[in-house]
Protein backbone atom coordinates (compact mmCIF):
# COMPACT_ATOMS: atom_id res chain seq x y z
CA UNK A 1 18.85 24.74 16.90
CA UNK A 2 17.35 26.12 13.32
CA UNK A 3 18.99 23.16 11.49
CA UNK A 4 17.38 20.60 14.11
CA UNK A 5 13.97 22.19 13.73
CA UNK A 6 14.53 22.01 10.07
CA UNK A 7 15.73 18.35 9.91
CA UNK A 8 12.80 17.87 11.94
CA UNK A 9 9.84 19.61 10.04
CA UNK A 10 11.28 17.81 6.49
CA UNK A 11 11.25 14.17 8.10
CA UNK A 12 7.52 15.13 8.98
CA UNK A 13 7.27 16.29 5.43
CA UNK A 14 8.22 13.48 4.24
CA UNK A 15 6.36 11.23 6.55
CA UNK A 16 2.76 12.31 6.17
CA UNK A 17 1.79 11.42 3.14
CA UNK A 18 2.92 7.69 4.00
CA UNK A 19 1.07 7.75 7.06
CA UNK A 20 -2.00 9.06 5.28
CA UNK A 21 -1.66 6.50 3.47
CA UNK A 22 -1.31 3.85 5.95
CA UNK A 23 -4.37 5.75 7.88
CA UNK A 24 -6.56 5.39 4.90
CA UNK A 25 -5.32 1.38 4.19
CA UNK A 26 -6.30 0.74 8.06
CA UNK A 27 -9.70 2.41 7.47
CA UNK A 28 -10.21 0.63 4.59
CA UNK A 29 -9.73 -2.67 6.35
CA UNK A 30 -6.29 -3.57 4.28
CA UNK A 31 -4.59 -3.93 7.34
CA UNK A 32 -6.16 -7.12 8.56
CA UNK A 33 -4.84 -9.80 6.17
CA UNK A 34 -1.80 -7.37 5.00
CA UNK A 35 0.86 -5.70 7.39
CA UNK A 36 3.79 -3.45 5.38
CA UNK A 37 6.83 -5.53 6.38
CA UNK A 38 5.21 -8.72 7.32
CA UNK A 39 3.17 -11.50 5.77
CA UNK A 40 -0.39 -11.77 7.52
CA UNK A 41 -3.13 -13.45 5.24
CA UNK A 42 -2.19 -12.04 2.47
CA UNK A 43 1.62 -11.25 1.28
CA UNK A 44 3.62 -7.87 3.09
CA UNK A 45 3.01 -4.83 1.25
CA UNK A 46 6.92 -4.59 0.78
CA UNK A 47 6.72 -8.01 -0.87
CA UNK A 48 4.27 -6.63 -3.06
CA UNK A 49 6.60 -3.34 -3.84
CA UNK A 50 9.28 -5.36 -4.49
CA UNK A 51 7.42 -8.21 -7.06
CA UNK A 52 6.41 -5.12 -9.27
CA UNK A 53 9.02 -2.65 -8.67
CA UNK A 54 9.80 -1.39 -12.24
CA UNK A 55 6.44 -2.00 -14.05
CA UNK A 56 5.05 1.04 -15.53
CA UNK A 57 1.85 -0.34 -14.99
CA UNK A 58 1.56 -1.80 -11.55
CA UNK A 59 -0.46 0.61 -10.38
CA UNK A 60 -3.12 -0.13 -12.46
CA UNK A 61 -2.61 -3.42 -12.13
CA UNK A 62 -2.60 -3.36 -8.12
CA UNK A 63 -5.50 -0.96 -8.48
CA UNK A 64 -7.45 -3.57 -10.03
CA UNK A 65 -6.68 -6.25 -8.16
CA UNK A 66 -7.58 -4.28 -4.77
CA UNK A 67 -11.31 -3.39 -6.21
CA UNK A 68 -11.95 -6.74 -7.77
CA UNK A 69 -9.83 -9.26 -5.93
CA UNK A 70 -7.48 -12.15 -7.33
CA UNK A 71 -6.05 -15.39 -6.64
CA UNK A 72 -3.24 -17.65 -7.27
CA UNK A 73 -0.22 -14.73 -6.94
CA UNK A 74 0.24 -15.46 -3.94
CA UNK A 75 -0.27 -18.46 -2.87
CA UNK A 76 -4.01 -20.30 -2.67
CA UNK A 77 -5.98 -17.89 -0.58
CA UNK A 78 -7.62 -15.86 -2.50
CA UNK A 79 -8.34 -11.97 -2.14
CA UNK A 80 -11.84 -10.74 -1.79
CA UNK A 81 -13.06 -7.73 -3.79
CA UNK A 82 -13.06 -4.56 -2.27
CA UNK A 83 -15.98 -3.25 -2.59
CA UNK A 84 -15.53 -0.17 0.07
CA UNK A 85 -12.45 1.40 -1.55
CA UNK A 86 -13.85 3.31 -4.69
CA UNK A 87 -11.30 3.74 -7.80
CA UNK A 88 -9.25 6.71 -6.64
CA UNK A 89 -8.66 5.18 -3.40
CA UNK A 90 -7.28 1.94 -5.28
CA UNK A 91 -4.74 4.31 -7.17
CA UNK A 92 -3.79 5.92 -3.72
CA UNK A 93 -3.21 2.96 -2.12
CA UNK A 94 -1.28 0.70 -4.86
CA UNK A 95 0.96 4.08 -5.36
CA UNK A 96 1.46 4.00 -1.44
CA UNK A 97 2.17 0.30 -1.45
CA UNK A 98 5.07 0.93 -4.40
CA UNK A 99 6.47 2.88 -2.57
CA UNK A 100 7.71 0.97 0.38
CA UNK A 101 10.77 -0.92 0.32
């Protein structure tokens, strides 16, 4: 019985901090063009995970591109700037986003 409450209390560990994370792109209004395993307006945050998976920058870069917008990545619609997540949020949620697979 220990071991199951321990399995249990380390998969909640483990879990929060994504679904923080997922809480704080919903409040932020991500979550109506994007959707993490499926593409919506814009592409699915896994897609996104896996097109810079390795680039010791993409957080910055993803960072950016969530306060300021972009275009022509993903196809022709283009993403608006985000003017209601401030700079640490961008870093919270393009770390989040890398993470998914």
């Amino acid at each position: 019985m220990k071991c199951l409450i321990f399995i249990l209390a380390c998969r909640l560990a483990f879990a929060a901090p994504a679904m923080a994370d997922l809480a704080l792109a919903t409040s932020k209004n991500c979550m109506a063009c994007h959707a993490v395993d499926k593409k919506v307006v814009g592409p699915a945050y896994k897609d996104v995970a896996a097109k810079y998976a390795g680039q010791k920058d993409a957080v910055d870069k993803l960072s950016a591109k969530i306060l300021k917008g972009g275009s022509g990545v993903w196809g022709p619609v283009p993403m608006p700037a985000n003017t209601q997540v401030n700079e640490a949020e961008a870093k919270k949620l393009a770390a989040w986003v890398l993470t998914l697979k």
